[in-house]
Protein backbone atom coordinates (compact mmCIF):
# COMPACT_ATOMS: atom_id res chain seq x y z
CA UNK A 1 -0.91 4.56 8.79
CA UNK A 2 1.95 1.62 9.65
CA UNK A 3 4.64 4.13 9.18
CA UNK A 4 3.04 6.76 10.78
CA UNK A 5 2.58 5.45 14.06
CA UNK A 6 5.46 3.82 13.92
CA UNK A 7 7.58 7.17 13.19
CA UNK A 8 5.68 9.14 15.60
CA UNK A 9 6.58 6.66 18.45
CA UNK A 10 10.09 6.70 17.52
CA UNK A 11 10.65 10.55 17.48
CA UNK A 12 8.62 10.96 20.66
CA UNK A 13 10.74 7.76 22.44
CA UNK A 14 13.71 9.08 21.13
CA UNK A 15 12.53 12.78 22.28
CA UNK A 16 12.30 11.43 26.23
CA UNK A 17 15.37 8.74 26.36
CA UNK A 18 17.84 11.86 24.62
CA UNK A 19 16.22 14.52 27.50
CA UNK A 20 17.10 11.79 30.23
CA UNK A 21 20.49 10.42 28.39
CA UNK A 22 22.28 13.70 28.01
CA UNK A 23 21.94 14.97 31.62
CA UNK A 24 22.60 11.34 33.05
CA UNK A 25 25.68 11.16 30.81
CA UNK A 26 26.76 14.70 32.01
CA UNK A 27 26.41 13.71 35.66
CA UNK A 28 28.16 9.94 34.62
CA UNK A 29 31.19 12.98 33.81
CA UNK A 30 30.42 14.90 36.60
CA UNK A 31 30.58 12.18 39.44
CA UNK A 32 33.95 11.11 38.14
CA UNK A 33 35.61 13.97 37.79
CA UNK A 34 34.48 14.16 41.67
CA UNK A 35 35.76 10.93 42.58
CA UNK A 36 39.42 11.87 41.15
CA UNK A 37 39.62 14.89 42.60
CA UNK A 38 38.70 13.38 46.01
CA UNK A 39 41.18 10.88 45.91
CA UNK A 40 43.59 13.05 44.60
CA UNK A 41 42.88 15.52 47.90
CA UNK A 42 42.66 12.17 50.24
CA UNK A 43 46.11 11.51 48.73
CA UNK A 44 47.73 14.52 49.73
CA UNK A 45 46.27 15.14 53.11
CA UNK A 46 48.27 11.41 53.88
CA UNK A 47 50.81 12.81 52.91
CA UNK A 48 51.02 15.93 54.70
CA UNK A 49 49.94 13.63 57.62
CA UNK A 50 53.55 11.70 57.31
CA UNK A 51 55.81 14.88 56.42
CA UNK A 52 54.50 15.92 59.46
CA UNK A 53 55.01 12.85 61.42
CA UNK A 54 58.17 10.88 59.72
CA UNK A 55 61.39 12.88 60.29
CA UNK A 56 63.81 10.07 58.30
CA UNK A 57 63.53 11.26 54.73
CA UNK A 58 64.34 7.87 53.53
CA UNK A 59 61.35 6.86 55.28
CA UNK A 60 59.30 9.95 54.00
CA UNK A 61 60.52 9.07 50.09
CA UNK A 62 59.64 5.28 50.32
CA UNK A 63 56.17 5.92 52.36
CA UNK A 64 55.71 8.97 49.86
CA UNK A 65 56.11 6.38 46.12
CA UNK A 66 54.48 3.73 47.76
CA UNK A 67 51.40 5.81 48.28
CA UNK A 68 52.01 7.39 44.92
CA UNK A 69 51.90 3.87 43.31
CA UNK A 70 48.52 3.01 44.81
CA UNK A 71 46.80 6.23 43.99
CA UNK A 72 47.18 9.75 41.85
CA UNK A 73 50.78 10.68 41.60
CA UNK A 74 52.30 12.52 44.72
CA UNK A 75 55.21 14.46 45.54
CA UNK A 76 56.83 16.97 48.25
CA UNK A 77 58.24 20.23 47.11
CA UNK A 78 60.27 21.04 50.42
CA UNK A 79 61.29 24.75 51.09
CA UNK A 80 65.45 24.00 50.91
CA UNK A 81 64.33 23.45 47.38
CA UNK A 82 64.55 19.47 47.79
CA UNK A 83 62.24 16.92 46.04
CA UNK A 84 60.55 13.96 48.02
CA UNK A 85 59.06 11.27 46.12
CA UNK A 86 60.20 12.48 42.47
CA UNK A 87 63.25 13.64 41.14
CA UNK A 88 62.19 16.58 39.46
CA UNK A 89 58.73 19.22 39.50
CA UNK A 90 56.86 19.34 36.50
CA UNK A 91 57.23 22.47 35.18
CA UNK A 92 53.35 23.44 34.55
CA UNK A 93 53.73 22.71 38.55
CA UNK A 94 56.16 25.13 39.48
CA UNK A 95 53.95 28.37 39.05
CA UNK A 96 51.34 26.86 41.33
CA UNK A 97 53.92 25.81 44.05
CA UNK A 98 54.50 28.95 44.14
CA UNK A 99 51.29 30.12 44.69
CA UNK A 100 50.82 27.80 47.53
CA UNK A 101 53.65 28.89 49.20
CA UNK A 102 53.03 32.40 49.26
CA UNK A 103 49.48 32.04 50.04
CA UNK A 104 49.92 29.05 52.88
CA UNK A 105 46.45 28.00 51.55
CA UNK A 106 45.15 24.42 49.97
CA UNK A 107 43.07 24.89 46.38
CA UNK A 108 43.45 22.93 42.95
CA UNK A 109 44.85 24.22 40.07
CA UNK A 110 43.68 23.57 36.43
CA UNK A 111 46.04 21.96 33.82
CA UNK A 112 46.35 21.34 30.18
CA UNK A 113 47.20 17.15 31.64
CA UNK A 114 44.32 17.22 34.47
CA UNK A 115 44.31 19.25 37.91
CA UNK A 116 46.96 19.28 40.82
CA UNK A 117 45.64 19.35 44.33
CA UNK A 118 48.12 21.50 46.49
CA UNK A 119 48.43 21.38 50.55
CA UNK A 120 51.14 23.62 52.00
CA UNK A 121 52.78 22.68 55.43
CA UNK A 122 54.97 24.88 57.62
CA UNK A 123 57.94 22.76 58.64
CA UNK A 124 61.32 24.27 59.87
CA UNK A 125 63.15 24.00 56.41
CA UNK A 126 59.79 26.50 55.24
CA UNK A 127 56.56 25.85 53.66
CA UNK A 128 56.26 22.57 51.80
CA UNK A 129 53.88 22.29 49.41
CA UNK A 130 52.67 18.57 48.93
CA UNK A 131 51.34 17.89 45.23
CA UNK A 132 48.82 15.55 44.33
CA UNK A 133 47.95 15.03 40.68
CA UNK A 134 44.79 13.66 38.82
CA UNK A 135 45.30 12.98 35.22
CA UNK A 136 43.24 13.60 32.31
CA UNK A 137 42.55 9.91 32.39
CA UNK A 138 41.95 9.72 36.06
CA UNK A 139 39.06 12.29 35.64
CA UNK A 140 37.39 10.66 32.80
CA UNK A 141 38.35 7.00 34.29
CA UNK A 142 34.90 4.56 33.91
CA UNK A 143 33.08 7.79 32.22
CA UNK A 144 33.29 6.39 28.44
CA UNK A 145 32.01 2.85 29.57
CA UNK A 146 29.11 4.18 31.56
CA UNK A 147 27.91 6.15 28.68
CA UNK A 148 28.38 3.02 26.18
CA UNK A 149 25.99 1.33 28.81
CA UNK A 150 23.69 4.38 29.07
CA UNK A 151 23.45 5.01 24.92
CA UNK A 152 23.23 1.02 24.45
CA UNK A 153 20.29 1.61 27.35
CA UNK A 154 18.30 4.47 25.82
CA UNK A 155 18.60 2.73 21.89
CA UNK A 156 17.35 -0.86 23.80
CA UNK A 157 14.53 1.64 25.12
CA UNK A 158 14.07 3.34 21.40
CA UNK A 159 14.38 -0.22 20.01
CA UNK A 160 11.68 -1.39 22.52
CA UNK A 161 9.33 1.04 21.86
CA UNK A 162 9.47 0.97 17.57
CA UNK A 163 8.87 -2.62 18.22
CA UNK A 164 5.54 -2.37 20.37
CA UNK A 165 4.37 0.82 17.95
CA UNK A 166 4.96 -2.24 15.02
CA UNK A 167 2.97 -4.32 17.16
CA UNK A 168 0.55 -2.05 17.70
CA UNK A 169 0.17 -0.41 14.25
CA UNK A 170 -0.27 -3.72 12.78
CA UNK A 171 -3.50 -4.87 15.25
CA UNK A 172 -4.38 -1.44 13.83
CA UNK A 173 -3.80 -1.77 10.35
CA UNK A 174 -4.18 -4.88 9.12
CA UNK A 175 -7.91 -5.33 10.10
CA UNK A 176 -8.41 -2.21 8.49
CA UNK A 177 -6.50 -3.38 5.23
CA UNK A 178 -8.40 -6.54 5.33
CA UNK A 179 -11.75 -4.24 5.66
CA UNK A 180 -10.64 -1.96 2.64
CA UNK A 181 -9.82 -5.47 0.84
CA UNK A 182 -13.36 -6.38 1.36
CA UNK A 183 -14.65 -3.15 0.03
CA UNK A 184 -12.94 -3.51 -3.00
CA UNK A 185 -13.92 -7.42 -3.55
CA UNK A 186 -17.70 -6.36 -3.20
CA UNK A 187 -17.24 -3.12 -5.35
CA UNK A 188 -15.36 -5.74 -7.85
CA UNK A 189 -18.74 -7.54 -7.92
CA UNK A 190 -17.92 -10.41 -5.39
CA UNK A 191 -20.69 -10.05 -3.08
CA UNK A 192 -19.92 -13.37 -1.03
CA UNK A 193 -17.03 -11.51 0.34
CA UNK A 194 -17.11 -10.99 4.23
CA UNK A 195 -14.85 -8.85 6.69
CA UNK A 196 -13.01 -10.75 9.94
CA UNK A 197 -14.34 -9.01 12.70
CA UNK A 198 -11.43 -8.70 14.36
CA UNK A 199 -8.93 -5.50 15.53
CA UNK A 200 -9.65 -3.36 18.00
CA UNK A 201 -13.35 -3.00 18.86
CA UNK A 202 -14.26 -0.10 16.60
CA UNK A 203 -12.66 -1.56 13.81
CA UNK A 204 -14.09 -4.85 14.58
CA UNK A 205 -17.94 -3.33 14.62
CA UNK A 206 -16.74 -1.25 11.07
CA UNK A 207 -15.97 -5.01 10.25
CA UNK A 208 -19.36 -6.49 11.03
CA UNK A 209 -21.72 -3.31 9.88
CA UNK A 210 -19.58 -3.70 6.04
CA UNK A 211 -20.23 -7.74 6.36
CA UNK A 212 -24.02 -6.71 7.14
CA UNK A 213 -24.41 -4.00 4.35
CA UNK A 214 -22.98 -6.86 1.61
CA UNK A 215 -25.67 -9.11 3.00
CA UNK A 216 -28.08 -7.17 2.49
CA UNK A 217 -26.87 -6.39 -0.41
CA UNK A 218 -26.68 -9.78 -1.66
CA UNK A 219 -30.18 -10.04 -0.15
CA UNK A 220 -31.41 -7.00 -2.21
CA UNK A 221 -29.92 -8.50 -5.58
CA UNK A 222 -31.42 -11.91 -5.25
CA UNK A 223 -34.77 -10.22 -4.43
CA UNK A 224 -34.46 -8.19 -7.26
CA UNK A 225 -33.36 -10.91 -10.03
CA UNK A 226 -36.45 -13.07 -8.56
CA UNK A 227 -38.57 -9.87 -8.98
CA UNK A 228 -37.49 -10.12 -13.20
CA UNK A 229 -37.50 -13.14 -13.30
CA UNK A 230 -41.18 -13.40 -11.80
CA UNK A 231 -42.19 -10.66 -14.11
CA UNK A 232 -40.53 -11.97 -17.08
CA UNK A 233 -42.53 -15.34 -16.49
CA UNK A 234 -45.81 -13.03 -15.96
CA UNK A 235 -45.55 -11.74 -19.06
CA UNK A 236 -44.90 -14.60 -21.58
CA UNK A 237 -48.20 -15.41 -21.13
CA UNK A 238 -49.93 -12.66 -22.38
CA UNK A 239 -47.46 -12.26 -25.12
CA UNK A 240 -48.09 -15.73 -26.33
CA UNK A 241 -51.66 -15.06 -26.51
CA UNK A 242 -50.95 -11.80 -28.50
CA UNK A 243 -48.85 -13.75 -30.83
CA UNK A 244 -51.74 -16.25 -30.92
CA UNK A 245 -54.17 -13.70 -31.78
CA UNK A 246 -51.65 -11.70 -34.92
CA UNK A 247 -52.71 -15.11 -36.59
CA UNK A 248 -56.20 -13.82 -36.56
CA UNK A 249 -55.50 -10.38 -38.78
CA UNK A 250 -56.22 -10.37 -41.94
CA UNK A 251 -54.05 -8.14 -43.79
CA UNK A 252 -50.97 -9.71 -44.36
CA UNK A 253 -49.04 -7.00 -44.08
CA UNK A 254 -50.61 -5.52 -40.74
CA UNK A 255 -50.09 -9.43 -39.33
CA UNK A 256 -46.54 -9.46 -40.40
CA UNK A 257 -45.87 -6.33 -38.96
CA UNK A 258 -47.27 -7.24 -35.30
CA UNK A 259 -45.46 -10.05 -35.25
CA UNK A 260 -42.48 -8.55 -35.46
CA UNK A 261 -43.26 -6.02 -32.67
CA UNK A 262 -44.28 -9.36 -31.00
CA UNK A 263 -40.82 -10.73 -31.43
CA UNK A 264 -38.62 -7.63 -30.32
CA UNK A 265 -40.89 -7.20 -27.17
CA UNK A 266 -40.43 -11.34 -26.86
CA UNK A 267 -36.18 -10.52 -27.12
CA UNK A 268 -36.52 -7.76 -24.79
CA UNK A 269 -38.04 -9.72 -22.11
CA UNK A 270 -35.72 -12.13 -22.30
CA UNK A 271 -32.67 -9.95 -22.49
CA UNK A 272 -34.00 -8.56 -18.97
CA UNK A 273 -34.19 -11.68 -17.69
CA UNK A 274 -31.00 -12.67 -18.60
CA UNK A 275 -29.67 -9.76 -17.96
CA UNK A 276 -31.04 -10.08 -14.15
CA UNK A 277 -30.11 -13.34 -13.88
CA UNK A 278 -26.59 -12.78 -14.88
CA UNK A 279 -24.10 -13.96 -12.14
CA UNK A 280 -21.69 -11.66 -11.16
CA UNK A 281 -18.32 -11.98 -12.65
CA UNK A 282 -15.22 -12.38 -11.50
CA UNK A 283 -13.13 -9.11 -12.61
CA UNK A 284 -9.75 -11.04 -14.96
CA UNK A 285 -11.81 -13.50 -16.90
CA UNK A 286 -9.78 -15.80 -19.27
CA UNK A 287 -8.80 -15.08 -22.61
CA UNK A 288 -11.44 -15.67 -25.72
CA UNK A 289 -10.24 -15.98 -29.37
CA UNK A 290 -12.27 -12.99 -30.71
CA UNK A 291 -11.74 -13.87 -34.28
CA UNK A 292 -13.14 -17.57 -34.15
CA UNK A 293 -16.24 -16.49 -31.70
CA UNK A 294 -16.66 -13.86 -34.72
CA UNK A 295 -16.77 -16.18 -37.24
CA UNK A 296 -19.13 -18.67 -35.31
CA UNK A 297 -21.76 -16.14 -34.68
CA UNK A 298 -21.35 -14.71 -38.38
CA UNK A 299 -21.89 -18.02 -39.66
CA UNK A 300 -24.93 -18.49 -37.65
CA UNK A 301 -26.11 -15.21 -39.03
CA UNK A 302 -25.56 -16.01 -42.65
CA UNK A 303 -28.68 -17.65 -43.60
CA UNK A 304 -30.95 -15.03 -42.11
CA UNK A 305 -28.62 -12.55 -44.10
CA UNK A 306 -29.08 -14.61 -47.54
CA UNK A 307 -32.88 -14.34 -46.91
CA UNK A 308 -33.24 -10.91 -46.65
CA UNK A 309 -30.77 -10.11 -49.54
CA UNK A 310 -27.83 -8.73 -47.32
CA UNK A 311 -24.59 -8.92 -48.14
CA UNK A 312 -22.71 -10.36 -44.69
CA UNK A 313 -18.71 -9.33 -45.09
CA UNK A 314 -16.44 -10.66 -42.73
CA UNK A 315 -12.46 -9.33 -42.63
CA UNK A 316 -10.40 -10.89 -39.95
CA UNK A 317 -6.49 -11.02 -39.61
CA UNK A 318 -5.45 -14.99 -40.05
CA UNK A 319 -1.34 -13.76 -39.31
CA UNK A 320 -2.13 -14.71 -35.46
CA UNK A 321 -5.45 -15.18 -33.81
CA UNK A 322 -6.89 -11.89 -31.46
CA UNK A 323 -7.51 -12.84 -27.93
CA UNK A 324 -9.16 -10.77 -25.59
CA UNK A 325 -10.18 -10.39 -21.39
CA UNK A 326 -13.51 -11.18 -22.05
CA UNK A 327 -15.71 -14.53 -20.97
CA UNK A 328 -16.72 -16.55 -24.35
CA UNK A 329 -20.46 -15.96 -23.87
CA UNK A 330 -20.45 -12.56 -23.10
CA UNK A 331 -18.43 -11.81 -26.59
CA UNK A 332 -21.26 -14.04 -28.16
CA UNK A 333 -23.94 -12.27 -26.75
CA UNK A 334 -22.25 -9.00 -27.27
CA UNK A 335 -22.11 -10.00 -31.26
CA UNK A 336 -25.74 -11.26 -31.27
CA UNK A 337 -27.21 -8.04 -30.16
CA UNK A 338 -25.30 -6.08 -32.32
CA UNK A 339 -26.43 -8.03 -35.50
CA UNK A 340 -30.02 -8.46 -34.35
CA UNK A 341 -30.17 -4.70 -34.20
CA UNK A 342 -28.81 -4.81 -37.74
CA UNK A 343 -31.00 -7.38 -39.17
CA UNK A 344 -34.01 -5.73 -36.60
CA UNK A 345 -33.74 -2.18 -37.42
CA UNK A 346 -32.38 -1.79 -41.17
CA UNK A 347 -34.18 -2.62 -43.87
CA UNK A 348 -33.74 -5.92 -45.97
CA UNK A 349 -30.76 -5.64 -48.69
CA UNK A 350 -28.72 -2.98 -46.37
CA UNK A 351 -25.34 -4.51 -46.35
CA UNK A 352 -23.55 -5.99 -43.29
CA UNK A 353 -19.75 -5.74 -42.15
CA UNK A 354 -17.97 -7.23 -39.08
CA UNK A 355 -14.20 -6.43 -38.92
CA UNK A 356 -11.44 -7.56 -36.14
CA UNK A 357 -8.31 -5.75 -35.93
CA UNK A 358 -5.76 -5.34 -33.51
CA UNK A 359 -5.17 -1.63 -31.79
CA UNK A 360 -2.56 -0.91 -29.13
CA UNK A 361 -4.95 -0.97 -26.37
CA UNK A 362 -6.30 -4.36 -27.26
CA UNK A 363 -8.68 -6.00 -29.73
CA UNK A 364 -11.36 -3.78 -31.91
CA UNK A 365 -14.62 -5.68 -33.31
CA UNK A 366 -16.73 -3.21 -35.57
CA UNK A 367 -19.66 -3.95 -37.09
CA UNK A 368 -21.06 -1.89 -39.23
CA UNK A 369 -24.48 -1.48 -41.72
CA UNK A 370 -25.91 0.70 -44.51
CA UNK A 371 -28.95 1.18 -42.85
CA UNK A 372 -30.18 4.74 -41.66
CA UNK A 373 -28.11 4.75 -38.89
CA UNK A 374 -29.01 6.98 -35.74
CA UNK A 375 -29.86 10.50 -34.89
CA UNK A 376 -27.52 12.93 -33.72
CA UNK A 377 -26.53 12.58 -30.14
CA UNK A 378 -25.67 9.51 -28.12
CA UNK A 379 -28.49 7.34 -28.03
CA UNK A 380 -30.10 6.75 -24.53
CA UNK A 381 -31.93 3.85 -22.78
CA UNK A 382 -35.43 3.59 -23.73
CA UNK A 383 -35.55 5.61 -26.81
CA UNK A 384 -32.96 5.38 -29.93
CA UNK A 385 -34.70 7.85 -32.19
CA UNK A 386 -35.02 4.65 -34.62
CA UNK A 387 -37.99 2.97 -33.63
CA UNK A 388 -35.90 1.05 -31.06
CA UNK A 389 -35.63 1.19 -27.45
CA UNK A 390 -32.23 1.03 -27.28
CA UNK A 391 -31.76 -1.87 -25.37
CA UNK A 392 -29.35 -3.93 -26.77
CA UNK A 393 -26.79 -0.72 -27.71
CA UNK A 394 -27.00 -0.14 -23.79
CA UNK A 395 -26.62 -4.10 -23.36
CA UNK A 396 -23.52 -4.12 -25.84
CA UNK A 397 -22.07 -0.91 -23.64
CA UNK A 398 -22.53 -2.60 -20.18
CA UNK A 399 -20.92 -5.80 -21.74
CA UNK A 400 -18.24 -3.95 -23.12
CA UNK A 401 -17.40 -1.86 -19.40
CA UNK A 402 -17.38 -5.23 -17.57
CA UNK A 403 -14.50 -6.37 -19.57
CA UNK A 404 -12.77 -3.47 -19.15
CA UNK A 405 -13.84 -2.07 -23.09
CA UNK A 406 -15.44 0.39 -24.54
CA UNK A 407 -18.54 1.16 -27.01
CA UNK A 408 -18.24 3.90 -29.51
CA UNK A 409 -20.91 4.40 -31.85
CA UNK A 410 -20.63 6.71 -35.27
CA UNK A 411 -21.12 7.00 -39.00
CA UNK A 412 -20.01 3.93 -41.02
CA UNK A 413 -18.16 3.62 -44.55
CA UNK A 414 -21.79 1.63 -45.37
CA UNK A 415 -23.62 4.58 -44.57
CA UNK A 416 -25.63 3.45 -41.46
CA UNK A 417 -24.29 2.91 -38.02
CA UNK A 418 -20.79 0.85 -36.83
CA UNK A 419 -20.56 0.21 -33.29
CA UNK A 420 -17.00 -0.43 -32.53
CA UNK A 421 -16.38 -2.38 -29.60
CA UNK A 422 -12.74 -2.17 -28.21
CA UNK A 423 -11.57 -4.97 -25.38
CA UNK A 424 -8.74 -5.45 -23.26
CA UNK A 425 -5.57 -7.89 -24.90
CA UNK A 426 -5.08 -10.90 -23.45
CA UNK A 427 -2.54 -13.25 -23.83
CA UNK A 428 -2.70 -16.52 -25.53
CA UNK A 429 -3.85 -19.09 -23.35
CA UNK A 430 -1.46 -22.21 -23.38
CA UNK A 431 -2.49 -24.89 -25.93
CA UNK A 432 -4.54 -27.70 -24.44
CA UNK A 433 -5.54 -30.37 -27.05
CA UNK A 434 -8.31 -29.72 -29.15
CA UNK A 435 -10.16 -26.35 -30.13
CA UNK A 436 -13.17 -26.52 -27.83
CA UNK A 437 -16.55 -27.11 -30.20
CA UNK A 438 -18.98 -23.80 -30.43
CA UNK A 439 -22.39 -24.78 -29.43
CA UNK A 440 -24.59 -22.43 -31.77
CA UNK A 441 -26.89 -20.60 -29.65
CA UNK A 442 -31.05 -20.06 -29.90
CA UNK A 443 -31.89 -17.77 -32.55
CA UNK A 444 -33.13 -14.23 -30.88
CA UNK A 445 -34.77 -13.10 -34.15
């Protein structure tokens, strides 16, 4: 928009200071070629003045280079064929003499070296003709300096204006830039951003209606995570006392089975509650080591693995640890669902693989299971076809598109299901002393 009304300015300034400038510097031309020509004409009407009046030709020839000296160049062409104030006649002169003689009448004539002004007087020796001559540079005399002053004018002008339409184009488009800024900070998830209200006044009232819309946006989000969180609380309650009461079956098996609908109803209310409690990020979090976060949450896995007769495989590259654009607790997280779905929704003995490799895009982290795997067709919130709501796939996937990854699901080498996760690269974060300790998280079983 800068450029814009910056280049329209300019062509419409230089438009109106070239319509003025050329006919100004024609008239500049004009009014000198005047002034010559008058002079020239004043020049030899003195003259003819004296060759009327001054009979001494001595006289006549001094008074006659004297004036020729001060002014254009003069001379008398008398009619015995004698020359006053020159030795010779210019030959482009001669036809025009002529001319004058025969007609007994003043006019100019035009030359290739400027214009002669010719004034014929009847004297006793004939018709002289007195010649006064305005050179080329006579004409033009002052015209090239008055149009250096008149161009240096009109680009001071052009200059002028481009400078105000700057000006003026940045009051414009800088509050705007700052506005779109703002827009893209909020859309980027930082809702504290807030516009300057400043510009011209419609762009300063665009400025305060976006800072109201992200308050009450902010407004709206906080209202909503207190909303979860208010219903999470609500409902601990009753699922504590439903817990309570699976104690009170007694078929073993029918207990058992409750209380594992118990738990995964117990994981998804806290998953929503985290999940609505979850600050918003900023969008370049730092770099995480994928392959020791892997190995952390695999180890914390292991035991729950040995007791239910899985076989937990691990392959990661040791040539150079795998860092990726993702915040350490959202890659834990991100691996905890994933193998609570596996140790949730396969049964007990289906084997277990979690694999790290590099890809051109960035890191990959599969993990795969010989469990039944899904149905055909993406799965979809709230139903997985598998006796699962499908939470923590859609959890994974939302984790996964914040950091800039993606989710694909399909048919593992076990047989069942292998999410592969892929995440942005990130480079190596400098070395800073000692490898931070992994706190092992609460068990979401």
């Amino acid at each position: 928009m800068r450029t814009r009304i910056i280049w329209l300015v300019a062509a419409t300034t230089s438009a109106v200071v070239v319509a003025f400038v050329v006919p100004l510097c024609l008239l500049v031309q004009g009014v000198a070629r005047d002034r010559a020509l008058n002079r020239a004409l004043d020049q030899a009407q003195r003259v003819a003045t004296l060759l009327i009046s001054v009979d001494n030709v001595g006289d006549l020839d001094r008074s006659v280079t004297g004036l020729s000296s001060e002014g254009p160049r003069v001379l008398i062409a008398r009619g015995d064929g004698t020359v006053v104030g020159a030795t010779t006649i210019p030959s482009e002169s001669m036809n025009a003499i002529a001319k004058a003689r025969s007609s007994t009448t003043a006019f100019t004539e035009e030359l290739a070296t400027g214009i002669d002004v010719l004034v014929p007087v009847i004297s006793e020796t004939g018709t002289d003709v007195v010649l006064a001559h305005a050179s080329d540079s006579e004409l033009r005399a002052g015209v090239a300096r008055a149009w250096l002053v008149i161009g240096g004018l009109g680009a001071l002008l052009i200059a002028g204006a481009i400078a105000m339409a700057r000006e003026l184009s940045r009051r414009i488009s800088v509050p705007v830039t700052d506005l779109a800024e703002v827009a893209h900070r909020l859309r980027g998830g930082d809702i504290g951003a807030r516009a300057t209200q400043a510009g011209p006044p419609e762009v300063a009232e665009l400025g305060g209606a976006l800072n109201q819309l992200a308050e009450r946006i902010e407004d709206l989000i906080a209202a909503e995570r207190e909303n979860v969180a208010d219903l999470g609380h609500r409902l601990r309650t009753p699922v504590t006392a439903l817990r309570l009461d699976t104690d009170l079956v007694a078929d073993d098996g029918v207990a058992e089975r409750l209380r594992d609908h118990v738990d995964h109803l117990q994981r998804s209310i806290d998953a929503v509650v985290r999940d609505a409690r979850r600050p918003v990020r900023e969008p370049l979090p730092a770099a995480t080591e994928v392959c020791r976060v892997v190995r952390a949450r695999c180890d914390f896995w292991r035991p729950l693995a040995e007791d239910q007769d899985r076989v937990l495989t691990i392959d990661i590259p040791t040539a150079a640890p795998a860092h990726a654009r993702i915040p350490e607790q959202d890659l834990e997280e991100l691996l905890d669902t994933l193998l609570d779905n596996v140790f949730a929704h396969t049964p007990e003995g289906a084997p277990v693989a979690v694999r790290v490799h590099s890809a051109p895009s960035g890191v990959v982290v599969d993990v795969a299971d010989g469990g039944p795997g899904l149905p055909d067709g993406p799965p979809q919130r709230g139903s997985s076809g598998s006796g699962s709501t499908g939470l923590g796939l859609d959890i994974v996937a939302r984790i996964a598109r914040q950091a800039g990854g993606q989710l694909h699901l399909r048919r593992s080498y076990l047989g069942g299901l292998s999410a592969t996760v892929s995440l942005p690269l990130a480079p190596a974060p400098e070395p800073d002393g000692a490898e931070p300790v992994l706190r092992p998280r609460a068990a979401r079983r």
